[in-house]
C-alpha atoms as a PDB file:
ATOM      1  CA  UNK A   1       5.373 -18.192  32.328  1.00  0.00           C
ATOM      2  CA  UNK A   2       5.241 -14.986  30.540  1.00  0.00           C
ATOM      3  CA  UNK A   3       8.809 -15.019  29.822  1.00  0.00           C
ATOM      4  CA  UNK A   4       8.777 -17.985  28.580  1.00  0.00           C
ATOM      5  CA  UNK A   5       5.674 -17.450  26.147  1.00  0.00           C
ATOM      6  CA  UNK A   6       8.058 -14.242  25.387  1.00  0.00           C
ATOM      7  CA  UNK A   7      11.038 -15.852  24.282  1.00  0.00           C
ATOM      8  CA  UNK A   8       9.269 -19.103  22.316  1.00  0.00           C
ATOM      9  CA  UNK A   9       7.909 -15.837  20.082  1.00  0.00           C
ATOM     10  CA  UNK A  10      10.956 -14.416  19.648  1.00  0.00           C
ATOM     11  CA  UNK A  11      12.318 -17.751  18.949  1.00  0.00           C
ATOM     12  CA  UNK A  12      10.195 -18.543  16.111  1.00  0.00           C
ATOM     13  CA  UNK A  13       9.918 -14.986  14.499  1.00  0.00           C
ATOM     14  CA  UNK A  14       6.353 -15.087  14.829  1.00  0.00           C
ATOM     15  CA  UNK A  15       5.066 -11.756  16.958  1.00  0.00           C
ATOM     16  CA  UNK A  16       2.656 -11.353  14.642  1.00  0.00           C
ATOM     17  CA  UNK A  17       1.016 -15.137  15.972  1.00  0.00           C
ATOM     18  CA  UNK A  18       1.721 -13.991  19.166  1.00  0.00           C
ATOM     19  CA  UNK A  19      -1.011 -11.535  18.761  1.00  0.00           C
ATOM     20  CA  UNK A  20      -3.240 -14.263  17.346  1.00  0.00           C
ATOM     21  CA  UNK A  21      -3.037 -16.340  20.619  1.00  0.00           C
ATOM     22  CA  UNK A  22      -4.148 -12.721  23.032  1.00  0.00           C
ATOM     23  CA  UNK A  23      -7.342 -12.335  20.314  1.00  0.00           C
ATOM     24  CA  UNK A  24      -7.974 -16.756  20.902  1.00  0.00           C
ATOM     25  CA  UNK A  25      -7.521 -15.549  25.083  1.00  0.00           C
ATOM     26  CA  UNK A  26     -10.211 -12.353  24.183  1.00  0.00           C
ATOM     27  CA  UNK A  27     -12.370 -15.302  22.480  1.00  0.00           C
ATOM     28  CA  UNK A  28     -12.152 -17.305  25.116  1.00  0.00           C
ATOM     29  CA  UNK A  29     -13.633 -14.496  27.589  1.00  0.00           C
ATOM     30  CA  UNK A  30     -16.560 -13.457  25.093  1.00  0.00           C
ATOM     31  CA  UNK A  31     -17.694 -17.045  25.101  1.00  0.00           C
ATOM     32  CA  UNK A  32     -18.192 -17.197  28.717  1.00  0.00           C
ATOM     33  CA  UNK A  33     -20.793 -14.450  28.158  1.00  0.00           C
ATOM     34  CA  UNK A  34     -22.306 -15.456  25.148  1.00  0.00           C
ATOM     35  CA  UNK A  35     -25.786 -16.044  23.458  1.00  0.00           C
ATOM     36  CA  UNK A  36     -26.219 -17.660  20.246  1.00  0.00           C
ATOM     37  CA  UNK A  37     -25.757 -14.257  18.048  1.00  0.00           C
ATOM     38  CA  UNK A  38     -22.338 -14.785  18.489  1.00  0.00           C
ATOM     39  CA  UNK A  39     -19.727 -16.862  16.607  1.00  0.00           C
ATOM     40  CA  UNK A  40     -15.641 -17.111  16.803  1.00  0.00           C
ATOM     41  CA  UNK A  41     -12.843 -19.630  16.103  1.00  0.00           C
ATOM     42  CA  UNK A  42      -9.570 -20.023  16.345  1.00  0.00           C
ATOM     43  CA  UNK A  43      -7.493 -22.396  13.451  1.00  0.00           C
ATOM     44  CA  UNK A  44      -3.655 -23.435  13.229  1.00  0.00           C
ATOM     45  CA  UNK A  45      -2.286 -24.807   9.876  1.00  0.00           C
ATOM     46  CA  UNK A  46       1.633 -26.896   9.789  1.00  0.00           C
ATOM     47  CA  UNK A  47       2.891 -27.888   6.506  1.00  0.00           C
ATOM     48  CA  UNK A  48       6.227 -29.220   6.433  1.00  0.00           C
ATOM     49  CA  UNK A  49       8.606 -31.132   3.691  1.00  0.00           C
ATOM     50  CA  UNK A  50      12.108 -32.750   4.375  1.00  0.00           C
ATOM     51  CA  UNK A  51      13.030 -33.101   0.932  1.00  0.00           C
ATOM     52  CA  UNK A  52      15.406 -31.737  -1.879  1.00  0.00           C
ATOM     53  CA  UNK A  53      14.070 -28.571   0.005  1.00  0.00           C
ATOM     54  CA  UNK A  54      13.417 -28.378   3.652  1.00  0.00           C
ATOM     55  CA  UNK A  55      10.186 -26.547   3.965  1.00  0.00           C
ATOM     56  CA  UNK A  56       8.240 -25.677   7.083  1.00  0.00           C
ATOM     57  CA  UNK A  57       5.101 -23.344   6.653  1.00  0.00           C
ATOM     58  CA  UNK A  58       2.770 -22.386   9.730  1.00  0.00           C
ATOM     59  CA  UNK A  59      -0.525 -20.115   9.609  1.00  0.00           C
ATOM     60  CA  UNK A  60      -3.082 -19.148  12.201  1.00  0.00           C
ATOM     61  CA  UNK A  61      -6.427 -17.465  11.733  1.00  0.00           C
ATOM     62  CA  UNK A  62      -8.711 -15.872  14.398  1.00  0.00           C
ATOM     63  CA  UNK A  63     -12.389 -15.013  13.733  1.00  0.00           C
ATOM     64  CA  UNK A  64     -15.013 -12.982  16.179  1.00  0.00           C
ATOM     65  CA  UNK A  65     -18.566 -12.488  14.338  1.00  0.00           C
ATOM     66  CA  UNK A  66     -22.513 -11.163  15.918  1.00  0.00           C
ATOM     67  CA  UNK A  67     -25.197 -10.951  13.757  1.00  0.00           C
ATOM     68  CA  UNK A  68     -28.858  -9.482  14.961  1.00  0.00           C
ATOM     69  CA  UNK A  69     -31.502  -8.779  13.170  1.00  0.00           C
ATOM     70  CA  UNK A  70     -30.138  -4.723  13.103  1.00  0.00           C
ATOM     71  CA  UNK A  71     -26.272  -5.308  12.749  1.00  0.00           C
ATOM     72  CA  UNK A  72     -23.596  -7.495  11.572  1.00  0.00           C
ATOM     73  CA  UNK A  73     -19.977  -7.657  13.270  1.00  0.00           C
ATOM     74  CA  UNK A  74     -17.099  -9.571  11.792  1.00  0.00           C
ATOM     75  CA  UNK A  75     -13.663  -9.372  12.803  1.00  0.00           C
ATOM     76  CA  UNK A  76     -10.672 -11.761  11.210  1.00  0.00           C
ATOM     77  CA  UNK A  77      -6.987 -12.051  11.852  1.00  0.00           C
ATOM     78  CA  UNK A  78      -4.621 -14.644   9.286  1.00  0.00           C
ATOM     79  CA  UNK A  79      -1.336 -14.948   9.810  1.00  0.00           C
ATOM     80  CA  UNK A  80       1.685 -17.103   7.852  1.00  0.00           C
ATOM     81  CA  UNK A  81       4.837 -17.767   8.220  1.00  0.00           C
ATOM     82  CA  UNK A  82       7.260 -20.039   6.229  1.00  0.00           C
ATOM     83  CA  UNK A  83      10.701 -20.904   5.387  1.00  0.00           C
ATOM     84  CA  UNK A  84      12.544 -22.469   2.937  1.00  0.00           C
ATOM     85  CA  UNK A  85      15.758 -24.207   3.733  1.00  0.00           C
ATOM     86  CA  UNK A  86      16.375 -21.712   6.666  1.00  0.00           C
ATOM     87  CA  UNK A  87      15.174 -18.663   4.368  1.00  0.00           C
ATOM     88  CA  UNK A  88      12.136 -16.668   5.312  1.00  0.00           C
ATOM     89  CA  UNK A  89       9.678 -17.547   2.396  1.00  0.00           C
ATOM     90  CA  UNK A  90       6.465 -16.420   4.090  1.00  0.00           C
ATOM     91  CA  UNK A  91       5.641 -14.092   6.482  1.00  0.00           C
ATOM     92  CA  UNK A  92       2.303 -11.874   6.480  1.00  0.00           C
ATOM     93  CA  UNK A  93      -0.776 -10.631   8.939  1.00  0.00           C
ATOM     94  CA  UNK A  94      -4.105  -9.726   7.232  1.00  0.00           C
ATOM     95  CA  UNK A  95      -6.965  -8.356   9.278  1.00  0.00           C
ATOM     96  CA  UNK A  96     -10.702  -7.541   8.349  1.00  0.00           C
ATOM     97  CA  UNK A  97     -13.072  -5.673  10.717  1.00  0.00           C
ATOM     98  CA  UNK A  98     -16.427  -5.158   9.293  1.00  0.00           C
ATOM     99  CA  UNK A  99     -20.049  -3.678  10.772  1.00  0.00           C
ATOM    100  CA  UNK A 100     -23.060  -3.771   8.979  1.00  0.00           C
ATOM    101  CA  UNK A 101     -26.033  -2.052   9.882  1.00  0.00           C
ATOM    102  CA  UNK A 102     -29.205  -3.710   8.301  1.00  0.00           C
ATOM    103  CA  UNK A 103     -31.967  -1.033   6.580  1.00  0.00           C
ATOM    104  CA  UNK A 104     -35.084  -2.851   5.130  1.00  0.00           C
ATOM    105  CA  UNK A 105     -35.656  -4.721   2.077  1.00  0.00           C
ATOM    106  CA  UNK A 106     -32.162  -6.281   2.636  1.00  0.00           C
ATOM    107  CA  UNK A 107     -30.357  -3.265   2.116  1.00  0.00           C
ATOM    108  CA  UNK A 108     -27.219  -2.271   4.443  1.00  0.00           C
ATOM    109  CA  UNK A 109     -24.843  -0.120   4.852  1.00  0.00           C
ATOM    110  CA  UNK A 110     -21.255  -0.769   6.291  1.00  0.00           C
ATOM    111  CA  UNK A 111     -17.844   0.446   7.501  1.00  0.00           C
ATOM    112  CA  UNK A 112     -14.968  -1.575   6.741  1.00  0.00           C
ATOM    113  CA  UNK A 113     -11.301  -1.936   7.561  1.00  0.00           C
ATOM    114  CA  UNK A 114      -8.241  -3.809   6.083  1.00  0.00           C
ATOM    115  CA  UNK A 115      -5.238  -4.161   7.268  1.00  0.00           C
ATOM    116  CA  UNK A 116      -1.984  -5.992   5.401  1.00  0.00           C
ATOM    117  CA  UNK A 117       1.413  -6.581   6.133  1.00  0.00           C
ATOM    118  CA  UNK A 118       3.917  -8.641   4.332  1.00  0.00           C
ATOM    119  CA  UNK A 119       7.091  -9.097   4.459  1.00  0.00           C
ATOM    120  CA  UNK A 120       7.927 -10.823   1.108  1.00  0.00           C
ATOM    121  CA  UNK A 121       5.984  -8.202  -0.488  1.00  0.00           C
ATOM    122  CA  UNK A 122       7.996  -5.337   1.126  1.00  0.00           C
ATOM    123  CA  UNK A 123       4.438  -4.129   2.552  1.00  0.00           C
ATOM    124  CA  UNK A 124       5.424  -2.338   5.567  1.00  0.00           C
ATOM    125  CA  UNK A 125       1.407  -1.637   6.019  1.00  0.00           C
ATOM    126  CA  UNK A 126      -1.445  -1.563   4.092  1.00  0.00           C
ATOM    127  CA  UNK A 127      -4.509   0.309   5.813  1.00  0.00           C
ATOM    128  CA  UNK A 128      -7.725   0.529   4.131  1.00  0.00           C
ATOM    129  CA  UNK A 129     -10.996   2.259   5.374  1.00  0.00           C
ATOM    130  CA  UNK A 130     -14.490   2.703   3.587  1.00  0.00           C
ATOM    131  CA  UNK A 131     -17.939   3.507   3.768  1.00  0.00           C
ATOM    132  CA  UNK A 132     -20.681   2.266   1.637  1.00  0.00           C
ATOM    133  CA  UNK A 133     -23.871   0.238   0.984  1.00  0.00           C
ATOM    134  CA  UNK A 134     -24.954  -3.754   0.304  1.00  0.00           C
ATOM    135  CA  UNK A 135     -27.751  -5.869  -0.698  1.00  0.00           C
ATOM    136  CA  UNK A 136     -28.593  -8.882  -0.168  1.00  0.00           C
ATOM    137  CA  UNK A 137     -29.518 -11.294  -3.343  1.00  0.00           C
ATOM    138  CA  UNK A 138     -30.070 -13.778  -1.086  1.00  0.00           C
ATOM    139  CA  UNK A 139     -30.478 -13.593   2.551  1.00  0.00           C
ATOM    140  CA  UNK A 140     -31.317 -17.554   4.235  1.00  0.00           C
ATOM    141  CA  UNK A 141     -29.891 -18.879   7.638  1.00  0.00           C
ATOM    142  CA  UNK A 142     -28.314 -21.533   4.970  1.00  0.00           C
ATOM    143  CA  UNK A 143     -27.381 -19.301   2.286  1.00  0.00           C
ATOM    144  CA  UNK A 144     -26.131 -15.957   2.037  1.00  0.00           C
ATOM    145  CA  UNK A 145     -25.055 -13.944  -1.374  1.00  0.00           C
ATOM    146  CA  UNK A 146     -24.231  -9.962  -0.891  1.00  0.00           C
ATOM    147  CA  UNK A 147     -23.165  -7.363  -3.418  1.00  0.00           C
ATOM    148  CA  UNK A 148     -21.287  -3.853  -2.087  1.00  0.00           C
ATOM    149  CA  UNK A 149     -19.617  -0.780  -3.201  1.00  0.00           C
ATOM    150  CA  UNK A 150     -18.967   2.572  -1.674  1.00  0.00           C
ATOM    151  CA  UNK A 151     -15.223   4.407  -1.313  1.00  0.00           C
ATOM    152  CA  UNK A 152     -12.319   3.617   0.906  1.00  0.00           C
ATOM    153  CA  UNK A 153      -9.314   5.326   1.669  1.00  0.00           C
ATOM    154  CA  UNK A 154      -5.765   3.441   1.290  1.00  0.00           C
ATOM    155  CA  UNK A 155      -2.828   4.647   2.979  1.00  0.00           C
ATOM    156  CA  UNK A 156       0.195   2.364   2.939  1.00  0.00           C
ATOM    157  CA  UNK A 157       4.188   2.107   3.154  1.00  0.00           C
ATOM    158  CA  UNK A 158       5.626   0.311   0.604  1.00  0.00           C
ATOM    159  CA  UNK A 159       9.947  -1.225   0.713  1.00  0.00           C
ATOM    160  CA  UNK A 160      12.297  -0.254  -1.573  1.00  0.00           C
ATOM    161  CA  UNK A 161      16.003  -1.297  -1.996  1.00  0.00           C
ATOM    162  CA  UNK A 162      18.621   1.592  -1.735  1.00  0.00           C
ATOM    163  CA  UNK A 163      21.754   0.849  -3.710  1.00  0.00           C
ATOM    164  CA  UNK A 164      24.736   2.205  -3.175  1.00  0.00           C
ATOM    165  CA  UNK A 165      27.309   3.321  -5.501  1.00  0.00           C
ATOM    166  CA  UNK A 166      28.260   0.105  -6.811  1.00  0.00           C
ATOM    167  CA  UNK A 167      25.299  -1.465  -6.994  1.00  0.00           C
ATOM    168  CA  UNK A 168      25.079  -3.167  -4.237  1.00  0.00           C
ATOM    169  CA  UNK A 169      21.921  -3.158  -1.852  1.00  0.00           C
ATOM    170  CA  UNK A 170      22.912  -0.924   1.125  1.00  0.00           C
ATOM    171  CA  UNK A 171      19.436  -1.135   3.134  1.00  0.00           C
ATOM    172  CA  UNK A 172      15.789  -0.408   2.761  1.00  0.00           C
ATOM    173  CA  UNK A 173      13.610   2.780   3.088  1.00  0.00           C
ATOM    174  CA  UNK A 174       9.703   3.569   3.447  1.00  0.00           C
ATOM    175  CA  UNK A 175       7.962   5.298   0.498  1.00  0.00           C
ATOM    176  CA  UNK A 176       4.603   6.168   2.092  1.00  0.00           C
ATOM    177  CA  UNK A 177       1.417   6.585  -0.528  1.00  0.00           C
ATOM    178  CA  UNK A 178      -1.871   7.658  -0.166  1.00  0.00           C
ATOM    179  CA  UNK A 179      -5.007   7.093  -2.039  1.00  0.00           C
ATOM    180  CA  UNK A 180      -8.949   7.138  -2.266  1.00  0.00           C
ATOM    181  CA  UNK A 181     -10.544   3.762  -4.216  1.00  0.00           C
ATOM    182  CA  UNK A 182     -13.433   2.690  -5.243  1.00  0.00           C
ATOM    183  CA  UNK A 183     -14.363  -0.962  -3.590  1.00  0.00           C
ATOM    184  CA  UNK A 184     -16.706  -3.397  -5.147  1.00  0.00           C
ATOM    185  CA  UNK A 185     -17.452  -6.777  -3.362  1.00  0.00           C
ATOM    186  CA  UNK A 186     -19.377 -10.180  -3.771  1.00  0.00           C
ATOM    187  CA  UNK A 187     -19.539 -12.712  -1.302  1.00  0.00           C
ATOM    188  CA  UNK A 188     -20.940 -16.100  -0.931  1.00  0.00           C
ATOM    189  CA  UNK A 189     -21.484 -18.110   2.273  1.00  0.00           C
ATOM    190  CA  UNK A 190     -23.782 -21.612   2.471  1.00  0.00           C
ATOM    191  CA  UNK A 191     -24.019 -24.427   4.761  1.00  0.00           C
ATOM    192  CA  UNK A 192     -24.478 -27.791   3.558  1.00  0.00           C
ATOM    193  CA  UNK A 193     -26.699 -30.529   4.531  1.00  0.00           C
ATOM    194  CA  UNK A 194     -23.613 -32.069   6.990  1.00  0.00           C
ATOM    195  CA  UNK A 195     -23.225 -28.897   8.322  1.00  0.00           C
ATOM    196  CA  UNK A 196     -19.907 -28.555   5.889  1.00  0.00           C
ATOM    197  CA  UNK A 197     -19.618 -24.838   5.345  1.00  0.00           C
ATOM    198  CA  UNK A 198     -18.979 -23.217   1.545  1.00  0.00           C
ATOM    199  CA  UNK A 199     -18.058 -19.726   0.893  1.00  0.00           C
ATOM    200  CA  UNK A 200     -16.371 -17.946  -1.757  1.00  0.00           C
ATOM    201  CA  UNK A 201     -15.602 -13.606  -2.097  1.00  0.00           C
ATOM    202  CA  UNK A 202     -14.551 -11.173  -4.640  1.00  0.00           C
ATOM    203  CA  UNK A 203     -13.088  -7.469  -3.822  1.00  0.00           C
ATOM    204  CA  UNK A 204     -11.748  -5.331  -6.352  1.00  0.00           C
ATOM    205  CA  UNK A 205     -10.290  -1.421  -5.318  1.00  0.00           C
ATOM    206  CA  UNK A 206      -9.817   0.673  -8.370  1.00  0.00           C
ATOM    207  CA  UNK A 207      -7.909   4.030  -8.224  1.00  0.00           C
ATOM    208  CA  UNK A 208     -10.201   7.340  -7.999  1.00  0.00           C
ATOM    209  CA  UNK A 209      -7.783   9.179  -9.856  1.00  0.00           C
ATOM    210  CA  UNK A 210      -5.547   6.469 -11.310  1.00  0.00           C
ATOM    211  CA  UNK A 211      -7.264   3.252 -12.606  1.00  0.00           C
ATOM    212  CA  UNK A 212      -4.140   1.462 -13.687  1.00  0.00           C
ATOM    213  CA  UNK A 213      -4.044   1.236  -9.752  1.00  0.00           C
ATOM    214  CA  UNK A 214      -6.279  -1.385  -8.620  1.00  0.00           C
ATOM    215  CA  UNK A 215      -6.480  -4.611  -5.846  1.00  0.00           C
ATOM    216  CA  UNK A 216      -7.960  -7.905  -6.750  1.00  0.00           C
ATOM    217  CA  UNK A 217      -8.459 -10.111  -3.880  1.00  0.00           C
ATOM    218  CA  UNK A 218     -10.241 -13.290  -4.007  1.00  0.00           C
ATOM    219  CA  UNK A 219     -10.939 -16.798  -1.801  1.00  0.00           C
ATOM    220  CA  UNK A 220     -12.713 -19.938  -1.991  1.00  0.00           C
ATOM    221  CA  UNK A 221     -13.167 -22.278   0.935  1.00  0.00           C
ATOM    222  CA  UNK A 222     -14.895 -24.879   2.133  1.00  0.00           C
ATOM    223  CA  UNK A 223     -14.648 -26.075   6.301  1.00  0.00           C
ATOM    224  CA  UNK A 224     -15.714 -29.841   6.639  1.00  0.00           C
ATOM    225  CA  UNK A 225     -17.333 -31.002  10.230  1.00  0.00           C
ATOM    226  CA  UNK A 226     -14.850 -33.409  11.903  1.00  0.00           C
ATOM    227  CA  UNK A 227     -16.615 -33.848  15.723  1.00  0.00           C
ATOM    228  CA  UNK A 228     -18.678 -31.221  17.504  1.00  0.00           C
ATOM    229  CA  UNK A 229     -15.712 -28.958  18.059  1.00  0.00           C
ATOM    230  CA  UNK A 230     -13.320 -28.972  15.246  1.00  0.00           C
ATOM    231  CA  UNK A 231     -13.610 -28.220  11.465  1.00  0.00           C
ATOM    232  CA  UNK A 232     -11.062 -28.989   8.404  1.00  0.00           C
ATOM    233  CA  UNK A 233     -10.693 -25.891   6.753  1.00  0.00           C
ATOM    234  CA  UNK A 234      -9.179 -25.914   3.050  1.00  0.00           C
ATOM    235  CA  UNK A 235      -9.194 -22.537   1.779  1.00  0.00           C
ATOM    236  CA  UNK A 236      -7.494 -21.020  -1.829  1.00  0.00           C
ATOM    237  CA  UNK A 237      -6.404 -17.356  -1.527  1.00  0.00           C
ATOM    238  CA  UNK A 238      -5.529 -14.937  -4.466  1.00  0.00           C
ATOM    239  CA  UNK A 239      -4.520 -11.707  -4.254  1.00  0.00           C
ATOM    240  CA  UNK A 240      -3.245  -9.152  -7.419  1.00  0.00           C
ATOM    241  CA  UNK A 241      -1.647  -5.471  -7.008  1.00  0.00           C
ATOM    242  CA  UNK A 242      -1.147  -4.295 -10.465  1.00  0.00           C
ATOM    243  CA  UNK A 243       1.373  -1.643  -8.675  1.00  0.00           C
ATOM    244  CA  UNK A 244       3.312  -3.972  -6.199  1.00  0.00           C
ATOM    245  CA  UNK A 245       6.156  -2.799  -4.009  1.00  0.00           C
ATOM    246  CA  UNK A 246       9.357  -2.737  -6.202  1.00  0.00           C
ATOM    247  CA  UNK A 247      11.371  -6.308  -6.397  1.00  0.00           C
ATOM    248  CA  UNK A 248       7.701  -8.322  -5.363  1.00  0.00           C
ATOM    249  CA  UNK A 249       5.180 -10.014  -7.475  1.00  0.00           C
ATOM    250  CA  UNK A 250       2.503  -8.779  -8.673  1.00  0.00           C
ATOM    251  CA  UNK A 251      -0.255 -11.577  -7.607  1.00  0.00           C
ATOM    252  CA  UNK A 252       0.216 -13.961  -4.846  1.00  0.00           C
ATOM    253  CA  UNK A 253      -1.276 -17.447  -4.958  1.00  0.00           C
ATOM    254  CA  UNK A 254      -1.954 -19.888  -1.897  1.00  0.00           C
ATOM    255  CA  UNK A 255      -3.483 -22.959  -0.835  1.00  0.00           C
ATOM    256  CA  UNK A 256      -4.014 -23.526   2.872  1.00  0.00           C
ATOM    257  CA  UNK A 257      -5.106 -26.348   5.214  1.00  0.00           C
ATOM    258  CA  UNK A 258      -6.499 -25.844   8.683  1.00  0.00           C
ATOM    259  CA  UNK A 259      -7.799 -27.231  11.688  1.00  0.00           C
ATOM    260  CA  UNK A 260     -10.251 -25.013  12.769  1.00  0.00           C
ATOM    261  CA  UNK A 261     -12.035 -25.442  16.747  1.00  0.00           C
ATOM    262  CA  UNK A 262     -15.180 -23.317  17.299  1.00  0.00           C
ATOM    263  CA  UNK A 263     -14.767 -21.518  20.210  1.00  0.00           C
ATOM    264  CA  UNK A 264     -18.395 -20.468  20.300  1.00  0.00           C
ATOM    265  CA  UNK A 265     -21.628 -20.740  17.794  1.00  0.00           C
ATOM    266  CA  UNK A 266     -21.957 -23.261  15.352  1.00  0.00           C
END
């Protein structure tokens, strides 16, 4: 069975979704022991067009979150892959793990993680790790807007072409940088009447010593309520690196559909 499981992900090219299914078996064991502090799902996305083009697009996200009245927890793992008449056109991982420990008067302070890689992009990895403090403008079971800013530390590997003497490409190599950055952050979460879910975020990383070097990462989502169990999940993600990796774009653009099941919570 293992083997099998084994050679369907080598089949595919999709390791990196293979990890997403051990995190939905992890989820699966939490929710056996848990209360109602904690919440996780698990969502798988197809797209696919037989036209002039023959696209086929899959993504998977994973989500783990516990919330108390002293902490916050919140783990989440995206992954995408896609190709374009046979040609890899997608094929990225991003992971967020996040703990926030709750002072009075809705202040906070966290420790956050990011972790990116992208193919396209020639991202080999992108690892980011801060410190800082948050507030809450508004802090309701139904409603929840947050401000934050403190440092983080970005270390990353970044693709680059090697020509050879002619010009043509001859293979790639790793050109390793490392960074501190400033992070500031918004985000926005409410649930609606029908139990329809709205949220919306805003990060931007600026160089310490270099502010032509900064991130810009934004989303905007909203999950409608099918049944009891499953959600439909439209979500619009941007992300801009006014330094990308050389031969990549600059900002990256994408709509994505979902069905999302709750694993646990509501």
């Amino acid at each position: 069975m293992i083997q099998d499981m084994a050679f369907i992900c080598r089949g595919i090219e999709m390791r990196y979704i293979c990890f997403l299914l051990i995190f939905v078996v992890v989820g699966q064991a939490v929710a056996e022991s848990a209360t109602n502090s904690w919440s996780s799902s698990v969502g798988f996305g197809l797209n696919l067009s037989r036209a002039t083009a023959d696209t086929t697009q899959l993504n998977g996200d994973f989500s783990l979150s516990h919330k108390t009245e002293d902490h916050e927890f919140l783990h989440t793992l995206i992954a995408v892959y896609g190709e374009t008449d046979e040609n890899v056109s997608e094929n990225n991982v991003n992971a967020l793990l996040q703990w926030n420990q709750i002072l009075a008067s809705d202040n906070y302070l966290y420790g956050n993680s990011t972790f990116r890689y992208d193919d396209i992009a020639n991202i080999d990895y992108r690892l980011l790790a801060g410190v800082g403090a948050g507030y809450y403008l508004v802090h309701k079971d139904d409603m929840v807007v947050a401000v934050e800013t403190g440092p983080s530390y970005l270390v990353e590997r970044l693709r680059v072409i090697n020509d050879s003497v002619d010009g043509v490409a001859a293979g790639y190599q790793g050109e390793e940088e490392d960074e501190f950055m400033w992070r500031f952050s918004q985000r926005y979460k409410q649930t609606a009447g029908n139990a329809s879910k709205l949220w919306e975020s805003i990060e931007y990383l600026v160089g310490v010593g270099d502010t032509d070097r900064y991130f810009l990462n934004a989303q905007v989502g909203v999950d409608v309520p099918i049944n009891s169990h499953f959600d439909l999940r439209l979500s619009i993600i941007d992300k801009y690196d006014s330094q990308p990796a050389p031969d990549a774009e600059a900002n990256d653009l994408s709509m994505r559909v979902a069905l999302i099941y709750r694993l646990l919570g509501k």
